[in-house]
Protein backbone atom coordinates (compact mmCIF):
# COMPACT_ATOMS: atom_id res chain seq x y z
CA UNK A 1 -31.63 -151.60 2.03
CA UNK A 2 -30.75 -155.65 2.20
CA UNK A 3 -27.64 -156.47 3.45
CA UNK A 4 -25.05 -159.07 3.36
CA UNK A 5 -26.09 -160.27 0.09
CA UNK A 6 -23.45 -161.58 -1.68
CA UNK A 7 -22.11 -160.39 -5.43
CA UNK A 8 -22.94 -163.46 -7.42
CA UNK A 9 -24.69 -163.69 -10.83
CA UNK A 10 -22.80 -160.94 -11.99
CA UNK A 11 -24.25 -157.87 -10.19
CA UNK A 12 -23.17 -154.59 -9.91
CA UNK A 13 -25.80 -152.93 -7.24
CA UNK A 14 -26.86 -149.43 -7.36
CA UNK A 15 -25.99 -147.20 -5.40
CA UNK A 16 -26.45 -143.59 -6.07
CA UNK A 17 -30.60 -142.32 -4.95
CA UNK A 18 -30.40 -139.64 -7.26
CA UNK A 19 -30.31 -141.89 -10.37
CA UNK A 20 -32.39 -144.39 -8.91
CA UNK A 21 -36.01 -141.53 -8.22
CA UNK A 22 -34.78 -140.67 -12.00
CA UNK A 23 -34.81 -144.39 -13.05
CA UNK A 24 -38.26 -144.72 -11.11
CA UNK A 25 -39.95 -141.49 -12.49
CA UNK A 26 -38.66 -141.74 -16.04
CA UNK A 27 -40.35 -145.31 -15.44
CA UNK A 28 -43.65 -143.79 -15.26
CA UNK A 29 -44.92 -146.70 -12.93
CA UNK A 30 -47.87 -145.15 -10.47
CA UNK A 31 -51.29 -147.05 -11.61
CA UNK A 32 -49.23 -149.70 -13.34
CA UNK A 33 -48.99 -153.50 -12.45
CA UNK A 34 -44.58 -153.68 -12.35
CA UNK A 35 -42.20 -156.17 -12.02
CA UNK A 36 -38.64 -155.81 -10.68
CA UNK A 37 -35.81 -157.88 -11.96
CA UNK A 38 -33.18 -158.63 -9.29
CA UNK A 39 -34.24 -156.09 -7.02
CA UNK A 40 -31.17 -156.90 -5.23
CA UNK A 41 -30.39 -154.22 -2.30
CA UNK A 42 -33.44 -152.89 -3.13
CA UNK A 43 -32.16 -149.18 -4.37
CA UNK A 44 -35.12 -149.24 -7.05
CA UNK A 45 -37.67 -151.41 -5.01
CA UNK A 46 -39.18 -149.26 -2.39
CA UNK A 47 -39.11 -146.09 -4.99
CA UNK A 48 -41.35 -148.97 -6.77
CA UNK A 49 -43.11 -150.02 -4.11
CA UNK A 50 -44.40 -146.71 -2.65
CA UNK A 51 -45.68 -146.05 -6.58
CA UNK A 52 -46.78 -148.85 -8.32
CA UNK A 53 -50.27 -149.83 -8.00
CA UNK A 54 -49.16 -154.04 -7.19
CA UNK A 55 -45.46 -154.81 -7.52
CA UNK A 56 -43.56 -158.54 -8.39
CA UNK A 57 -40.25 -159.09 -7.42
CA UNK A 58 -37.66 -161.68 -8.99
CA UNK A 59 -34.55 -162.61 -7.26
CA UNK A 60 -31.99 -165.05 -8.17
CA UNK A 61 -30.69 -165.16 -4.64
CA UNK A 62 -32.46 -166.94 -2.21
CA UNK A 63 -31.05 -165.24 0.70
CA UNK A 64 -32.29 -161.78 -0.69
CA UNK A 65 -35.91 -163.33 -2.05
CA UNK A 66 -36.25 -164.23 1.81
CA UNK A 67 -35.26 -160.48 2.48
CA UNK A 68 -37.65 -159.27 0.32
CA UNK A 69 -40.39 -161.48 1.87
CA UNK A 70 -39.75 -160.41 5.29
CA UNK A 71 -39.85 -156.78 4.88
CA UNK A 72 -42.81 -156.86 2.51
CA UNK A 73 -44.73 -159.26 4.68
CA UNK A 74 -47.53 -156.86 5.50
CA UNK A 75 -47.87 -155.54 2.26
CA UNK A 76 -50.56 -157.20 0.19
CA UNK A 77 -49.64 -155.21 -2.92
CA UNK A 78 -45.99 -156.55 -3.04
CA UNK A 79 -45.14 -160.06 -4.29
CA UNK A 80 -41.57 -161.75 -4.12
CA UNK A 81 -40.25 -164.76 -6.52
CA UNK A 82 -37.65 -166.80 -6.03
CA UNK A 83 -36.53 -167.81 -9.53
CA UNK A 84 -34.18 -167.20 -12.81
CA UNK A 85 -35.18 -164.21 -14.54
CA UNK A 86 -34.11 -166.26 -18.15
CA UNK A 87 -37.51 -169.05 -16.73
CA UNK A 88 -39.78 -166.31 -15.95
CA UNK A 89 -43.51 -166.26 -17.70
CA UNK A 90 -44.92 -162.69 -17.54
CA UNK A 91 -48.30 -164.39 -18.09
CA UNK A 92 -48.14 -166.24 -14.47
CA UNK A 93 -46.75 -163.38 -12.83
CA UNK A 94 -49.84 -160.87 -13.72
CA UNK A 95 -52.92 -161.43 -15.07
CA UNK A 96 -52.46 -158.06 -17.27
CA UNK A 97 -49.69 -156.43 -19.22
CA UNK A 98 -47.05 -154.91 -16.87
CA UNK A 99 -44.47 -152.65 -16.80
CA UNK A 100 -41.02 -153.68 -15.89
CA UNK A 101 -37.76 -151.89 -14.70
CA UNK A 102 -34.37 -153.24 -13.66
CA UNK A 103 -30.95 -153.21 -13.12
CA UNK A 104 -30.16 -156.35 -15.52
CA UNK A 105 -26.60 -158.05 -14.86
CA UNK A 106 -23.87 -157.21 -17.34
CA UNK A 107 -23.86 -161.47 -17.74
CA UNK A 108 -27.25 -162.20 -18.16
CA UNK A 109 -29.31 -158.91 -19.44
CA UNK A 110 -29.43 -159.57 -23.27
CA UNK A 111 -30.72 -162.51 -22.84
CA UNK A 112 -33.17 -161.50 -20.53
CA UNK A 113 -34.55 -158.65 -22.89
CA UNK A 114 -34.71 -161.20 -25.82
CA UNK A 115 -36.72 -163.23 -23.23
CA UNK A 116 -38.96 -160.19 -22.49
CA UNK A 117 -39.72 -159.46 -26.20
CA UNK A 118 -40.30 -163.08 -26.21
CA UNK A 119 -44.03 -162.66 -24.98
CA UNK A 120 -44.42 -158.52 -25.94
CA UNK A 121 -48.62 -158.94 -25.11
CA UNK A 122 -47.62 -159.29 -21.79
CA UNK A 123 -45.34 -156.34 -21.38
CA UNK A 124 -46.43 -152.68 -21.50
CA UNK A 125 -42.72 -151.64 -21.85
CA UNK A 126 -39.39 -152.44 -20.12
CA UNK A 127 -37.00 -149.50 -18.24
CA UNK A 128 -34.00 -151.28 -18.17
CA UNK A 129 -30.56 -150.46 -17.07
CA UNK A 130 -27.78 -152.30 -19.23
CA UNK A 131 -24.32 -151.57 -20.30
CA UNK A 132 -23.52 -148.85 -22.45
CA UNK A 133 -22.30 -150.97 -24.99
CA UNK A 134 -25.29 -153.25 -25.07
CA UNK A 135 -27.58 -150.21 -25.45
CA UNK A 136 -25.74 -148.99 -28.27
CA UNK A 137 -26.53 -152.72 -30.19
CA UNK A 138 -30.19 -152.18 -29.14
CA UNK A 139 -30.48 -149.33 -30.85
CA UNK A 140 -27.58 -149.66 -33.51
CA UNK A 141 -28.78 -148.23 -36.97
CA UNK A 142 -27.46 -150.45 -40.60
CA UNK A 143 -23.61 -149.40 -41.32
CA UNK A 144 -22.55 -149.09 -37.69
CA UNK A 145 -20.22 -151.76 -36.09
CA UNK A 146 -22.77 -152.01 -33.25
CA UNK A 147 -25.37 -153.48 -35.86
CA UNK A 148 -26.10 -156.48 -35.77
CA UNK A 149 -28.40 -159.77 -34.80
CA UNK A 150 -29.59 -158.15 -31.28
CA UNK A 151 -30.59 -154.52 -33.03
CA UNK A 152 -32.97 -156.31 -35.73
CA UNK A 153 -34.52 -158.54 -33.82
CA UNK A 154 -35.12 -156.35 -30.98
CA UNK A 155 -36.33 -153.06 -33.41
CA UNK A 156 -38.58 -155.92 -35.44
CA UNK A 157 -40.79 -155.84 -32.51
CA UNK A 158 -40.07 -152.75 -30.23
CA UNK A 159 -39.11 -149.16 -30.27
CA UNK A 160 -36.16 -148.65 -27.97
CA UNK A 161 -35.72 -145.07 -26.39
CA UNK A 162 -32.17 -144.20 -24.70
CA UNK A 163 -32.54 -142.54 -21.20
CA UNK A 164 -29.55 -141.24 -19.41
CA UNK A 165 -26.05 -143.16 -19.12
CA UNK A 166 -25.08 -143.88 -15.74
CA UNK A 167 -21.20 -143.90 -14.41
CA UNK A 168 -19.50 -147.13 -12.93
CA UNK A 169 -19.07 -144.51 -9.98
CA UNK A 170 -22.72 -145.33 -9.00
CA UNK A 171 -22.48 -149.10 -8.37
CA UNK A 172 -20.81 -151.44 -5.88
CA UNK A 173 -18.58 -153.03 -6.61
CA UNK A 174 -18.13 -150.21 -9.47
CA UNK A 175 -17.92 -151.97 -13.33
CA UNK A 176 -15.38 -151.39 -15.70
CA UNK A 177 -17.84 -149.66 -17.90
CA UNK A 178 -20.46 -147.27 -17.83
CA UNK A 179 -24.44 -148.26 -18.41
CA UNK A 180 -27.18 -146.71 -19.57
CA UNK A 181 -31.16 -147.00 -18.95
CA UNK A 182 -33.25 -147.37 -22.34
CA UNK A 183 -37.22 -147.80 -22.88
CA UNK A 184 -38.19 -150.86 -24.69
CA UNK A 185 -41.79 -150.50 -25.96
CA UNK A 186 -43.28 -153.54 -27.86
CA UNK A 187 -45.22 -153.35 -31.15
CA UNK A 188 -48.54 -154.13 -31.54
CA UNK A 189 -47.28 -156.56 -34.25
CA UNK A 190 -43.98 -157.31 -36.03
CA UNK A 191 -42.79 -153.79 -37.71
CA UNK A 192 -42.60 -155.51 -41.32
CA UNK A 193 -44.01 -158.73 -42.18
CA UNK A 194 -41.36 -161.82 -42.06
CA UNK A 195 -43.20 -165.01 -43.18
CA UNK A 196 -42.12 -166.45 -40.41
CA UNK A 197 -40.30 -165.75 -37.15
CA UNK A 198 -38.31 -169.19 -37.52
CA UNK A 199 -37.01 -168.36 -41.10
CA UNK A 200 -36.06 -164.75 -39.77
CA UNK A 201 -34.07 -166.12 -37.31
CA UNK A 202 -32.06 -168.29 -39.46
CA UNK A 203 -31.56 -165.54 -42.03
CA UNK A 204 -30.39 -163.12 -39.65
CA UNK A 205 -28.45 -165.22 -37.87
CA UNK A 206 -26.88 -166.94 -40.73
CA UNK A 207 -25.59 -163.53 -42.56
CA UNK A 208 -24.13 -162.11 -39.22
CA UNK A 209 -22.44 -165.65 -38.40
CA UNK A 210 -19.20 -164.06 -40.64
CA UNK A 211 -20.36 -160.51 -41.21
CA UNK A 212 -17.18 -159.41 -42.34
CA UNK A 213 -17.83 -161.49 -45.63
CA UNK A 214 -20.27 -160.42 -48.35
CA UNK A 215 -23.73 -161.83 -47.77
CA UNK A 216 -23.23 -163.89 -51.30
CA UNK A 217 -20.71 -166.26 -49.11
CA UNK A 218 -22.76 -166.43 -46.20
CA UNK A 219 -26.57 -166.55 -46.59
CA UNK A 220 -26.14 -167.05 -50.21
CA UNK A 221 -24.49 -170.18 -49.81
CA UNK A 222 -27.42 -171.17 -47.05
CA UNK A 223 -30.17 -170.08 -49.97
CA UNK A 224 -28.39 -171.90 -53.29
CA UNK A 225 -27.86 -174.90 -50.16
CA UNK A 226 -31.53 -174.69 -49.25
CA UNK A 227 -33.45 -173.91 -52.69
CA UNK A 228 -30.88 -175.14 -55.13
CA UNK A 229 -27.88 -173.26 -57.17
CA UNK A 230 -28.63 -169.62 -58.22
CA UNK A 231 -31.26 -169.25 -56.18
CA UNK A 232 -29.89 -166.30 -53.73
CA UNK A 233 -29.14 -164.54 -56.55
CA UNK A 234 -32.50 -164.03 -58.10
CA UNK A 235 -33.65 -163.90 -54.32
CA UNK A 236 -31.07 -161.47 -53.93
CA UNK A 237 -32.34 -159.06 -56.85
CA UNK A 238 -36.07 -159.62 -55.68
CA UNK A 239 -35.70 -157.65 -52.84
CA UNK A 240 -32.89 -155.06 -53.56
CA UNK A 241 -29.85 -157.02 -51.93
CA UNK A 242 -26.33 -156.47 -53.60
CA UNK A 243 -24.92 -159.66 -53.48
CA UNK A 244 -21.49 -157.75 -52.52
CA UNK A 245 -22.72 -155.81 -49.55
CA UNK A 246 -21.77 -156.91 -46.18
CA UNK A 247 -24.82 -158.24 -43.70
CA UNK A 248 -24.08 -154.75 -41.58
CA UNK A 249 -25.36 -153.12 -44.22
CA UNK A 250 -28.93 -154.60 -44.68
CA UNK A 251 -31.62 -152.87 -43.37
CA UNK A 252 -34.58 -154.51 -41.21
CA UNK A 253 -36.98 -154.34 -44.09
CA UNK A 254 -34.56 -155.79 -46.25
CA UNK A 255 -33.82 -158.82 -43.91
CA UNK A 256 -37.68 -159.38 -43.40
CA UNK A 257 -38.83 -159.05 -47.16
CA UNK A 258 -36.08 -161.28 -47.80
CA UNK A 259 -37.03 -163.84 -44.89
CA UNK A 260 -40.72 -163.45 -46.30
CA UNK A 261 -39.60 -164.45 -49.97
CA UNK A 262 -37.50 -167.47 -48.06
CA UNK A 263 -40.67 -168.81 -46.14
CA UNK A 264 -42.90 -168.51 -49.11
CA UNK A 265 -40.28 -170.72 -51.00
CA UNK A 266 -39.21 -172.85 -47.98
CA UNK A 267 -42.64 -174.29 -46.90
CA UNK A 268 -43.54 -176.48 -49.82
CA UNK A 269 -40.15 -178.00 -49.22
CA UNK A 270 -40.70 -178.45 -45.21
């Protein structure tokens, strides 16, 4: 295991083996190209190494890159990056889809998964280790207070399987909070059709900007701003939205029929 590295970044490093050989085998990584995000200390990395068919490491810290380099030296299969994990393009780091697994930081890991699902024909799936509470928003269903902008656009593109949660008691230093490892699987294509993925965006992202109001004073304001007065309304009825609800109680399909209708209108404007 590396040591001396210093807790920067926001990492929590993991400790306990047992968790780590279930992390590795619930990965399901022998004959698979993988890459390792933050491999830190290395408690996943030479579980990965001794299974994956070529392995790609990506380390923030350049004293533990160097590690990394040094005690993989002889080991063709292995490959160690130096970089940001939020600049990484799966496309230069295999030539193939891959499989990836990590322990993302608490700071950083949302964006990194958004980043993932960013280029989904490059990723097999993702075993990821977040915080509890960010798992819950991955997976959040419409009319829970974990719904929200990260569950639809992450379930618009991937199925998301929870794995087992994992104590603070396991990491040094230990978190405040418990974490849990989830599957992320990308789709073969978007699960509903959304006109656009720029218009999506801004619809989403608009209604959940003040989701405690009704959607009629958030993204129907936007729509009657963008397509001219009464518009959201009859956009509203088209595709079964009650002006009244609030945005954490739209469904996916909802959201993307209604982003659909918006791009259809929108691009004779643009």
């Amino acid at each position: 295991m590396a040591r001396g590295a210093r807790v920067r970044w926001g990492q929590n490093f993991l400790v306990d083996r047992n968790i780590c050989r279930q992390i590795v085998s619930w990965a399901e990584v022998e004959g698979h190209d993988v890459v390792e995000i933050g491999p830190g200390r290395g408690a996943l990395t030479t579980l990965l190494a001794e299974r994956a068919r070529r392995l790609t490491l990506v380390e923030i810290d350049p004293a533990l890159a160097e590690y990394w380099r040094e005690h993989f030296n002889d080991d063709e299969r292995v490959a160690v990056h130096h970089a940001d994990a939020l600049d990484i393009d799966l496309s230069v780091l295999s030539s193939g889809p891959v499989r990836v697994v990590s322990n993302l930081p608490y700071e950083t890991g949302t964006a990194i998964v958004r980043r993932l699902l960013a280029c989904p024909q490059r990723m097999s799936a993702a075993i990821v280790m977040l915080q509890r509470e960010v798992c819950g928003r991955l997976m959040a269903a419409p009319g829970s207070k974990a719904y929200g902008v990260l569950a639809i656009h992450t379930q618009l593109v991937a199925d998301v399987e929870p794995g087992r949660i994992v104590p603070a008691s396991c990491f040094r230093p230990a978190p405040k909070v418990s974490s849990q490892v989830v599957r992320i699987v990308p789709l073969d294509a978007p699960r509903y059709a959304i006109g656009s993925m720029p218009v999506f965006e801004k619809v989403v992202s608009t209604a959940f900007t003040q989701r405690r109001k009704m959607v009629r004073n958030s993204l129907g304001r936007w729509i009657d701003e963008s397509l001219g007065a009464g518009r959201a309304a009859d956009l509203f009825g088209a595709v079964g939205i009650d002006p009244d609800q609030r945005p954490e109680t739209v469904d996916l399909e909802t959201f993307a029929r209604l982003s659909a209708s918006l791009h259809a209108e929108l691009e004779p404007v643009a």
